[in-house]
N, C-alpha and C. Protein backbone atom coordinates (compact mmCIF):
# COMPACT_ATOMS: atom_id res chain seq x y z
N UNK A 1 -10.13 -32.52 2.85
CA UNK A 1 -10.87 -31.30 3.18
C UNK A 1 -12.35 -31.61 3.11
N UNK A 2 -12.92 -31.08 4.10
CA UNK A 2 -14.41 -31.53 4.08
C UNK A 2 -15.33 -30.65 3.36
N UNK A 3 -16.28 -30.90 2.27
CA UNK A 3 -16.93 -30.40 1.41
C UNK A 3 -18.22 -29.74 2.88
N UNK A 4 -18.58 -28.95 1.02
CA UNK A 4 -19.73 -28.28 2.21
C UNK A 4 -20.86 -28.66 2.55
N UNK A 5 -21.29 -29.83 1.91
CA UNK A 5 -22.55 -31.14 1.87
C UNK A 5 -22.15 -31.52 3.67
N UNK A 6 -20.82 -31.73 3.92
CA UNK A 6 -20.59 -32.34 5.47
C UNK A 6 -19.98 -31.60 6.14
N UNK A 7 -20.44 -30.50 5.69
CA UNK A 7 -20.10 -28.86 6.88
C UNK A 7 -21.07 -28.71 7.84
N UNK A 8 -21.38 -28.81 9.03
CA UNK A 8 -22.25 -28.69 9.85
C UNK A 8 -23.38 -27.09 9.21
N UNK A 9 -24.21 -26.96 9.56
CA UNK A 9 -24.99 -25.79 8.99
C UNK A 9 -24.89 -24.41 9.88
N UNK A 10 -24.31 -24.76 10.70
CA UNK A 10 -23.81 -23.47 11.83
C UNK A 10 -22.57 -23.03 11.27
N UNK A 11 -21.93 -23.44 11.05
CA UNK A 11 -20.67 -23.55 10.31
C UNK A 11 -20.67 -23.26 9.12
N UNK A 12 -21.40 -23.36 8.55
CA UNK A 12 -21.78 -22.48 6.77
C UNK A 12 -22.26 -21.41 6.71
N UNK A 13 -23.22 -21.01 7.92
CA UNK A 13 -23.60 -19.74 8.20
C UNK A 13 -22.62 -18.54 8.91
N UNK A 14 -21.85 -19.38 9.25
CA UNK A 14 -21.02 -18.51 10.53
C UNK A 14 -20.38 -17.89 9.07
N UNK A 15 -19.66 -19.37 7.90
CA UNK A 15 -19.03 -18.58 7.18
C UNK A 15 -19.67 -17.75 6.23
N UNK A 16 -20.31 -17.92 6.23
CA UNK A 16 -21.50 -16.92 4.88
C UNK A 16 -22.02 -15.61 5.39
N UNK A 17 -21.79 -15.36 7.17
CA UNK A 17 -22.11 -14.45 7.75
C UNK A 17 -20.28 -13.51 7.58
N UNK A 18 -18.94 -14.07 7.71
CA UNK A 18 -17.95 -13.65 7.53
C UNK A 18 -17.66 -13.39 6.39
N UNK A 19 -18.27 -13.70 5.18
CA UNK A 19 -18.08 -13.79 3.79
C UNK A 19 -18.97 -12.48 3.33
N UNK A 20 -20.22 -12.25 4.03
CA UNK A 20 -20.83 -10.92 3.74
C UNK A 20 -20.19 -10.08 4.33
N UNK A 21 -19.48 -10.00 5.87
CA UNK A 21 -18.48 -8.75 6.30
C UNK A 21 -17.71 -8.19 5.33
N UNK A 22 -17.26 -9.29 4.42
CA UNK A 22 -15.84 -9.04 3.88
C UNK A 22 -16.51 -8.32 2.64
N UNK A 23 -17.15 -8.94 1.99
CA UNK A 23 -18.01 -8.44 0.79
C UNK A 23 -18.56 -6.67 0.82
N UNK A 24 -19.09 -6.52 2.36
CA UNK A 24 -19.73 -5.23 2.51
C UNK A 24 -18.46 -4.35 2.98
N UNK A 25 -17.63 -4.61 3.56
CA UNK A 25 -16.64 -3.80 4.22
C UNK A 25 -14.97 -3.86 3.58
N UNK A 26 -15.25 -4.61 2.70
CA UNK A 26 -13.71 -4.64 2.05
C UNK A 26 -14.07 -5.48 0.28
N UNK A 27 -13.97 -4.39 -0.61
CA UNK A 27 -15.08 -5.00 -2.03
C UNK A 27 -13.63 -5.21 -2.54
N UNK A 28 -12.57 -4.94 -2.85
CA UNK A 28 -11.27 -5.28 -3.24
C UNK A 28 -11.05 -6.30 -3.10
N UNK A 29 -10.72 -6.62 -1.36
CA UNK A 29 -9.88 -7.81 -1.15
C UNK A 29 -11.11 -9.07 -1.06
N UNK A 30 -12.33 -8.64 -1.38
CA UNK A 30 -13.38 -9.95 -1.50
C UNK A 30 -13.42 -10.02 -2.78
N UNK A 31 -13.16 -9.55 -3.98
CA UNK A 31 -12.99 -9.62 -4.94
C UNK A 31 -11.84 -10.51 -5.48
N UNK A 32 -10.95 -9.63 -4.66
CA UNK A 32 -9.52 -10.96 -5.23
C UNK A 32 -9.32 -12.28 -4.56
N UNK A 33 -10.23 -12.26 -3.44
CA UNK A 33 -9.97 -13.72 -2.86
C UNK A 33 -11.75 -14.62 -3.50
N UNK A 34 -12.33 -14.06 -4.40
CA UNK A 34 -13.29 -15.21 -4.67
C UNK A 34 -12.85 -16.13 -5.57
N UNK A 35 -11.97 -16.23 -5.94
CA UNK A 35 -11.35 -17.31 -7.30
C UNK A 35 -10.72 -17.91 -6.41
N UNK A 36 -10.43 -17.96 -5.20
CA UNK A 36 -9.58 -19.17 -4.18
C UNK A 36 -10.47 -20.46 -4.30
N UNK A 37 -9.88 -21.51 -3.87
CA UNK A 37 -10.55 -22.49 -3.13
C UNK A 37 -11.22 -22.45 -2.00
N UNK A 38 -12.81 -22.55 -1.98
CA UNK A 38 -13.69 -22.41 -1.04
C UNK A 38 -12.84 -22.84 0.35
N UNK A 39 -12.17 -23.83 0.55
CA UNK A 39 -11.80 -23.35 1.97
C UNK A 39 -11.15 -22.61 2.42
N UNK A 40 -10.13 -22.07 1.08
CA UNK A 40 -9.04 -21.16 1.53
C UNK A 40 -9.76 -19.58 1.27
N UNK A 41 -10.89 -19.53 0.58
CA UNK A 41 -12.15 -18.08 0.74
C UNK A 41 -12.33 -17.84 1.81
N UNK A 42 -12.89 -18.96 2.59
CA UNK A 42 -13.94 -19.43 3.81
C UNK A 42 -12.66 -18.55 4.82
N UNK A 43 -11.58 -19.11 4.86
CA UNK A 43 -11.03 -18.91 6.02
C UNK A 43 -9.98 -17.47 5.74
N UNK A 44 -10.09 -16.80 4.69
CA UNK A 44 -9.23 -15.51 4.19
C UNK A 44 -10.65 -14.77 4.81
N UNK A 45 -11.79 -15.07 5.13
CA UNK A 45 -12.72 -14.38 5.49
C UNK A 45 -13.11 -14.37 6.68
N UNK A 46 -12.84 -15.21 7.17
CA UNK A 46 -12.94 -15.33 8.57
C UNK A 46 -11.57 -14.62 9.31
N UNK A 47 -10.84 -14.37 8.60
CA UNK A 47 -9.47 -13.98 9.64
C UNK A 47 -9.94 -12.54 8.86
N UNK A 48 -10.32 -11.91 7.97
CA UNK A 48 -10.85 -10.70 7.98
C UNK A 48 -11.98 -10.06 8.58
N UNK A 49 -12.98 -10.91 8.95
CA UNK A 49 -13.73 -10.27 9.70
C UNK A 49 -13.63 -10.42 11.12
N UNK A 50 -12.52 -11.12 11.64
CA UNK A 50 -11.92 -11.22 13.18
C UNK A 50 -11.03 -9.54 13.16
N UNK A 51 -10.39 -9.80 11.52
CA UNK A 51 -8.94 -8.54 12.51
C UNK A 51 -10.14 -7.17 11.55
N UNK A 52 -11.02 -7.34 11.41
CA UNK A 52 -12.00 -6.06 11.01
C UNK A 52 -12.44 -5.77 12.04
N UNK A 53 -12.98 -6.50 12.84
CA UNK A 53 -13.64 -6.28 14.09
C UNK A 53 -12.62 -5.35 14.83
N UNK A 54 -11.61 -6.08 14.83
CA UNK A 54 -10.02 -5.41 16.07
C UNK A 54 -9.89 -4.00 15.50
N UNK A 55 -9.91 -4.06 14.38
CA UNK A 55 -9.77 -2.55 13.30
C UNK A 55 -11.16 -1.89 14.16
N UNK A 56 -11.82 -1.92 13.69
CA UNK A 56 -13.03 -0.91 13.66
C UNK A 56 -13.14 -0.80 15.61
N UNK A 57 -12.75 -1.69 16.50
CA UNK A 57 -12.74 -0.91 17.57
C UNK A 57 -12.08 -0.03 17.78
N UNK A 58 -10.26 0.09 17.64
CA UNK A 58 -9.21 0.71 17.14
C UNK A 58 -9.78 2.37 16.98
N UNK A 59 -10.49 2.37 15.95
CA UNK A 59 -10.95 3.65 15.00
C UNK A 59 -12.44 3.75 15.38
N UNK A 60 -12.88 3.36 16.30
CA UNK A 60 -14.57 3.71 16.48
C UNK A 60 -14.34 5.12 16.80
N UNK A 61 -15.59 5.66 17.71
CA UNK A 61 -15.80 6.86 18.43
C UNK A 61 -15.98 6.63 19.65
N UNK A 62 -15.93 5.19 20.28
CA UNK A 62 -16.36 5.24 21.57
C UNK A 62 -14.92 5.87 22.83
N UNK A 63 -15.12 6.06 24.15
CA UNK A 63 -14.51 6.39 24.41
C UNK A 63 -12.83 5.20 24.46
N UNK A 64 -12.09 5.98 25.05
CA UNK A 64 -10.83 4.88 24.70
C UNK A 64 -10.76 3.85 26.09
N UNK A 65 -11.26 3.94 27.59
CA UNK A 65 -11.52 3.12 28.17
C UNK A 65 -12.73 1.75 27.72
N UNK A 66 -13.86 2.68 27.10
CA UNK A 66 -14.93 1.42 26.15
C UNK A 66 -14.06 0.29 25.29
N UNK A 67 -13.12 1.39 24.13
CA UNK A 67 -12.08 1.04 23.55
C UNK A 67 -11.52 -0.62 24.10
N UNK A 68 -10.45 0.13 25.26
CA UNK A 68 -9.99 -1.09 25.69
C UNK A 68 -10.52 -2.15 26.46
N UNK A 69 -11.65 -2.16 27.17
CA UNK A 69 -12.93 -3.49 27.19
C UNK A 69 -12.86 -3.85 26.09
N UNK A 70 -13.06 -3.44 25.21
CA UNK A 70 -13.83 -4.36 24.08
C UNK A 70 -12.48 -4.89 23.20
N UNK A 71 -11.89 -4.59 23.36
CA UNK A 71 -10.27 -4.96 23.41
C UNK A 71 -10.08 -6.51 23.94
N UNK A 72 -9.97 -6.11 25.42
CA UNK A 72 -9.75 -7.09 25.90
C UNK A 72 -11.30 -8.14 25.87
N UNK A 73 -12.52 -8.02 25.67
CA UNK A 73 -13.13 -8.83 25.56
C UNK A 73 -13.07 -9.53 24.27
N UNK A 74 -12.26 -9.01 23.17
CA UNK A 74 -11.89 -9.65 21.90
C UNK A 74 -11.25 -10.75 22.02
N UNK A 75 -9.70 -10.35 22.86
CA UNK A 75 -9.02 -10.92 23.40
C UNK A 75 -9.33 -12.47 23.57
N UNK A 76 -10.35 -12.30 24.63
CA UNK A 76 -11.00 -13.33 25.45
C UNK A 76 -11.55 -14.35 24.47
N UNK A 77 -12.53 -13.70 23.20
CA UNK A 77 -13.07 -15.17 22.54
C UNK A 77 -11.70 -15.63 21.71
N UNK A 78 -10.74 -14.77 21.10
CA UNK A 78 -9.76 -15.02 20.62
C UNK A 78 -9.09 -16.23 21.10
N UNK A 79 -9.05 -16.03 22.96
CA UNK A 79 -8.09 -17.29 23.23
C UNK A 79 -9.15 -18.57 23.55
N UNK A 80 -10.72 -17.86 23.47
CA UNK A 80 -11.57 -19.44 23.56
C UNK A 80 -11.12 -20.22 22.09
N UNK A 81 -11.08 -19.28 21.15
CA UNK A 81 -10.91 -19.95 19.78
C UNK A 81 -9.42 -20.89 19.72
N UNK A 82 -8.66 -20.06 20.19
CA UNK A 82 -7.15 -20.96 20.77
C UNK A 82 -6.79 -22.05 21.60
N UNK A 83 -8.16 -21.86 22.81
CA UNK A 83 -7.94 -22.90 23.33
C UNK A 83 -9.23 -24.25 23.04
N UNK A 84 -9.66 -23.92 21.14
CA UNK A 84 -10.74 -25.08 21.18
C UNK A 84 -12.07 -24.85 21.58
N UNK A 85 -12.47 -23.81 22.70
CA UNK A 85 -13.40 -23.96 23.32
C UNK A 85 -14.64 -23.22 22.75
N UNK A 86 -14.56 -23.36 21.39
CA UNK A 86 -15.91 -22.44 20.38
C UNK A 86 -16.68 -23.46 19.67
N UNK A 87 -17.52 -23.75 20.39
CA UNK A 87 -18.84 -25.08 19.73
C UNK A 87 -19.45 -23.99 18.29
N UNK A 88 -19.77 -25.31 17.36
CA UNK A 88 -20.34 -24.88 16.07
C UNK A 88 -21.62 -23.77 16.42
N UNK A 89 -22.29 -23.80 17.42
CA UNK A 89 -23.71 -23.32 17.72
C UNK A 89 -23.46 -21.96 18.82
N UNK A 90 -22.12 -21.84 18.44
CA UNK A 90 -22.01 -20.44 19.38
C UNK A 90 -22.73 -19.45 18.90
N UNK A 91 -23.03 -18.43 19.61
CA UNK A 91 -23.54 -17.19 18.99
C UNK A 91 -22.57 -16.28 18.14
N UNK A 92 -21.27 -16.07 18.07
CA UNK A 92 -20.78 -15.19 17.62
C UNK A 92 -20.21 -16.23 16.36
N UNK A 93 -20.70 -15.60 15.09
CA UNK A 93 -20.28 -16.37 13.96
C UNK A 93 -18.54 -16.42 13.19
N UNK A 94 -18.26 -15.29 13.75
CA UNK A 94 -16.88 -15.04 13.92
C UNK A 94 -15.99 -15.93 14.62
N UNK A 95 -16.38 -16.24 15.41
CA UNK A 95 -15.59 -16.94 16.53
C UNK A 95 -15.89 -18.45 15.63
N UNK A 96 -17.26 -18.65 15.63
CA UNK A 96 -17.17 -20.33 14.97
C UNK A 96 -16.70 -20.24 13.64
N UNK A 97 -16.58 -19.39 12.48
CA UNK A 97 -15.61 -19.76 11.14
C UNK A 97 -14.24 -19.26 11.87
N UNK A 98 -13.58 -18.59 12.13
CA UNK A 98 -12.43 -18.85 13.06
C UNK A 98 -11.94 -20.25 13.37
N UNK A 99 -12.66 -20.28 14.24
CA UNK A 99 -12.16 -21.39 14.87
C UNK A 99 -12.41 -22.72 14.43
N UNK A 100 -13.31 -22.54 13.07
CA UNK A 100 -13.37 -24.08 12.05
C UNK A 100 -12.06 -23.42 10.89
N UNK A 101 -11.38 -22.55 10.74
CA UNK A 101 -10.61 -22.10 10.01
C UNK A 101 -9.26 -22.92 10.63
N UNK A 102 -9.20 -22.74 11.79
CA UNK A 102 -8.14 -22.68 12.52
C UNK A 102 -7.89 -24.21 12.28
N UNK A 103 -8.63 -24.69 12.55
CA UNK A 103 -8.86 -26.73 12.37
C UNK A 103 -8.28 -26.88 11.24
N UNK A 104 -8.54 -26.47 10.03
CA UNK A 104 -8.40 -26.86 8.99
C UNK A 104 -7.32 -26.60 8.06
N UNK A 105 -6.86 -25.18 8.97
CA UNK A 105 -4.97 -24.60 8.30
C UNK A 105 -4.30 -24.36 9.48
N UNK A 106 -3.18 -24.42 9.48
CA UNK A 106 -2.01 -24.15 10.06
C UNK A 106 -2.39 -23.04 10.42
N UNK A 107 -3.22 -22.08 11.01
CA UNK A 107 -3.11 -20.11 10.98
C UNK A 107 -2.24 -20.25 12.66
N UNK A 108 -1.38 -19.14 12.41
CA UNK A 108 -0.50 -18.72 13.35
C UNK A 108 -1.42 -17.54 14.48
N UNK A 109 -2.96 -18.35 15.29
CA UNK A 109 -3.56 -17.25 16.01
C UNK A 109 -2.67 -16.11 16.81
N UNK A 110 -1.74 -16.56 17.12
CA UNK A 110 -0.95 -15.40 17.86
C UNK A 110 -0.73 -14.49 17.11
N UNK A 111 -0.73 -14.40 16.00
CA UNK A 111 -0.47 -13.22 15.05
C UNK A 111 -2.01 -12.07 15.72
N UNK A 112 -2.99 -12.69 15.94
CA UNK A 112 -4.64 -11.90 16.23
C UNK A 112 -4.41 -11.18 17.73
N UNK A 113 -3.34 -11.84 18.06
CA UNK A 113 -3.04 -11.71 19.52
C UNK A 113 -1.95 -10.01 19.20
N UNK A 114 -1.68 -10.47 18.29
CA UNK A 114 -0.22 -9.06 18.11
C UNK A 114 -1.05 -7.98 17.28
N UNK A 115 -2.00 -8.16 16.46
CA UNK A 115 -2.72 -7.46 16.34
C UNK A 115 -3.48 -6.20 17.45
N UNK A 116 -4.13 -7.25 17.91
CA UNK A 116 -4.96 -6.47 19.37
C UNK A 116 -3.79 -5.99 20.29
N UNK A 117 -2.20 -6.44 19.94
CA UNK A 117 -1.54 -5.60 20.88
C UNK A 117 -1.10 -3.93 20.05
N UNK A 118 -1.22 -4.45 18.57
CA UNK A 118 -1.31 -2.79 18.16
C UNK A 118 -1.93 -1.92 18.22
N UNK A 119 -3.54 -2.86 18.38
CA UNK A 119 -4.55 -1.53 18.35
C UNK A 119 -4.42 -0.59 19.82
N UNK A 120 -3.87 -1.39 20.77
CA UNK A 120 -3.76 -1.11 22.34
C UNK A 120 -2.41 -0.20 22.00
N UNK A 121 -1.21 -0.44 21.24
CA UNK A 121 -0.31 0.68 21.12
C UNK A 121 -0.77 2.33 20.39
N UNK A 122 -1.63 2.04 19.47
CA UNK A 122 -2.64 2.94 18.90
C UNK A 122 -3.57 3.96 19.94
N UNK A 123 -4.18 2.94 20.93
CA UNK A 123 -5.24 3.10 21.72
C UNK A 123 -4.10 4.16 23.13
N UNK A 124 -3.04 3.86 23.50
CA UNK A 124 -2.49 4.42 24.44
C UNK A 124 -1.34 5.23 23.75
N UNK A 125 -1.76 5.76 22.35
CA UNK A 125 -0.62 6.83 21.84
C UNK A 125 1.10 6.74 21.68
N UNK A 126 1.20 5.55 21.94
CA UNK A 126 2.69 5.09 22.50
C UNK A 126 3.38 5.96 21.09
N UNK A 127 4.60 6.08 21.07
CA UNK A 127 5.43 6.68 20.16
C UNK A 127 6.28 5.84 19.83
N UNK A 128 7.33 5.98 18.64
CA UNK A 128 8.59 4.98 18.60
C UNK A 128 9.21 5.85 18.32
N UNK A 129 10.45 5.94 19.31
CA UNK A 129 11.50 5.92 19.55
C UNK A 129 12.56 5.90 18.49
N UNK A 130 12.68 4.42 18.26
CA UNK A 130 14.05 3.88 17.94
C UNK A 130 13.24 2.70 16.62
N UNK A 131 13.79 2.64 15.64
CA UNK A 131 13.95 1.79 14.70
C UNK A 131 12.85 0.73 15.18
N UNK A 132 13.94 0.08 16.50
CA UNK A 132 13.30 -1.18 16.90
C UNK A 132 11.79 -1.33 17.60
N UNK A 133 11.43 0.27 17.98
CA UNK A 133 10.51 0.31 18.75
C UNK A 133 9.69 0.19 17.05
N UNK A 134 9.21 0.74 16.28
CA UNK A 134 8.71 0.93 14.95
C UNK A 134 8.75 -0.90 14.24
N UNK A 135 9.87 -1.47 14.52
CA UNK A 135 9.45 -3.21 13.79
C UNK A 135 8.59 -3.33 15.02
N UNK A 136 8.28 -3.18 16.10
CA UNK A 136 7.63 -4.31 17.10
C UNK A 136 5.94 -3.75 16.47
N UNK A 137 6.17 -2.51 16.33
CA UNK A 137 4.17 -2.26 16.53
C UNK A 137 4.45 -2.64 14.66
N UNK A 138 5.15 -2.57 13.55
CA UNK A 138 4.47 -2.86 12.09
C UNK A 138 4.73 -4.35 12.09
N UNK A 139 5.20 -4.84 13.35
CA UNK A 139 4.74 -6.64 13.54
C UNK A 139 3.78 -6.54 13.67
N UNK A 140 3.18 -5.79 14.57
CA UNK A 140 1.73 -6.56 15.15
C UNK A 140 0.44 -5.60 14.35
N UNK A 141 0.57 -4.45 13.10
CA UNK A 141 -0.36 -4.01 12.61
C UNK A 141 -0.54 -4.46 11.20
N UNK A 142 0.59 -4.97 10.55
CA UNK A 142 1.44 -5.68 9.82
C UNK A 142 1.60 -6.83 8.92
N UNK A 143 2.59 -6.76 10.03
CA UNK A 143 3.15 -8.40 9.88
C UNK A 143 2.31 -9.71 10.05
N UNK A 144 1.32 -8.93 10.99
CA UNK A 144 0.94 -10.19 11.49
C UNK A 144 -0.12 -10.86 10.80
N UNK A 145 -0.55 -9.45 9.57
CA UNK A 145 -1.52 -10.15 8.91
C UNK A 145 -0.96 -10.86 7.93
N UNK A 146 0.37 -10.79 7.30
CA UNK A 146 0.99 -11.09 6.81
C UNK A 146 1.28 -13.22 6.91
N UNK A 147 1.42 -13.45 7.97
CA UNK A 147 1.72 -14.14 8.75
C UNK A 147 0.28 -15.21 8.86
N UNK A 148 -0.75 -14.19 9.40
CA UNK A 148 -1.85 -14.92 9.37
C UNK A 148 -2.33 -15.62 8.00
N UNK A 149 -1.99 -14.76 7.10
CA UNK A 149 -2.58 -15.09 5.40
C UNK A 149 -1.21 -16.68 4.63
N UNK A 150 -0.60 -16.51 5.52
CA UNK A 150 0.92 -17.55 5.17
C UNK A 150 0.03 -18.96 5.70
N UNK A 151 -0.89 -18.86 6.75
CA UNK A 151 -1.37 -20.06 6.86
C UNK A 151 -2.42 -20.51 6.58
N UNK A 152 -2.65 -20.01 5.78
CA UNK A 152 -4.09 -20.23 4.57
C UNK A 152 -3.45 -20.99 3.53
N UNK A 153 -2.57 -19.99 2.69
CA UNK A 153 -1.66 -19.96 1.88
C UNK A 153 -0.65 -20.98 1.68
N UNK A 154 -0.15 -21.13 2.77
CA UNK A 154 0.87 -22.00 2.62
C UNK A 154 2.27 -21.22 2.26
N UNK A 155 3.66 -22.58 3.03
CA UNK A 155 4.89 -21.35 2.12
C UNK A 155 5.50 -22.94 1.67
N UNK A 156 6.40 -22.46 0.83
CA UNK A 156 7.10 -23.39 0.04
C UNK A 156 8.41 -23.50 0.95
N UNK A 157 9.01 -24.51 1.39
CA UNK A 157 10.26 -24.42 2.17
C UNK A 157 11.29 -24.09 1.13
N UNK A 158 11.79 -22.88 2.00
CA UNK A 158 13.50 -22.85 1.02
C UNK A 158 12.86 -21.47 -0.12
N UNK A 159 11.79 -20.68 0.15
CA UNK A 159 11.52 -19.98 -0.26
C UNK A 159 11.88 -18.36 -0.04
């Protein structure tokens, strides 16, 4: 694991910029994750201030077409971060601890992907139905953070 002496300095900021999200917007769960191991902080913070972002469009005031732009423009750096394509010197600091998170653990990004498909079930009022309709959206509002935090974390096989 690479110390923070040979962390690029875009990359310490990006995370120190995700590390104050979490600090100002969630004092609990930055509380219980500061006794982690700095990389496993670094990157419990970065996947919180990615699915904070998805949250707070979700629940803004803007209208619900604004809504879903900014939705789908989430989307979009989401799969630059998936497909690699987020240089240390990007502008959005989110996107670069992300996507130095992503390098460094196993995180299951498609889980960010099922996320943004709940806030869009949220965003278009959908209802459930049936049992099964109810597991698909508390997968993706959920589970998936669930899922995301497993690859920080780690699981023990046979667990």
């Amino acid at each position: 694991m690479e110390s923070s002496a040979n962390m690029p300095a875009p990359v310490l900021a990006a995370y120190s910029y995700c590390e104050a999200v979490t600090g100002q917007q969630a004092r609990n769960f930055a509380y219980g994750i500061r006794l982690l191991p700095t990389p496993k902080r670094r990157a419990m913070s970065a996947l919180y201030a990615f699915s904070r972002r998805v949250d707070d469009i979700g629940d803004g005031v803007l209208a619900d077409d604004v809504k879903a732009t900014r939705l789908d423009e989430t989307r979009a750096v989401l799969a630059r971060i998936q497909d690699g394509a987020v240089d240390e010197d990007d502008t959005d600091p989110v996107a670069v601890a992300l996507a130095d998170a992503a390098r460094r653990f196993p995180i299951p990004l498609g889980g960010l992907d099922e996320l943004i498909d709940g806030v869009q079930m949220d965003l278009r009022g959908e209802t459930y139905e049936t049992w099964d309709d109810l597991k698909v959206y508390c997968r993706c509002v959920a589970g998936a953070i669930g899922r995301l935090s497993l690859g920080v974390f780690g699981t023990e096989p046979g667990a």
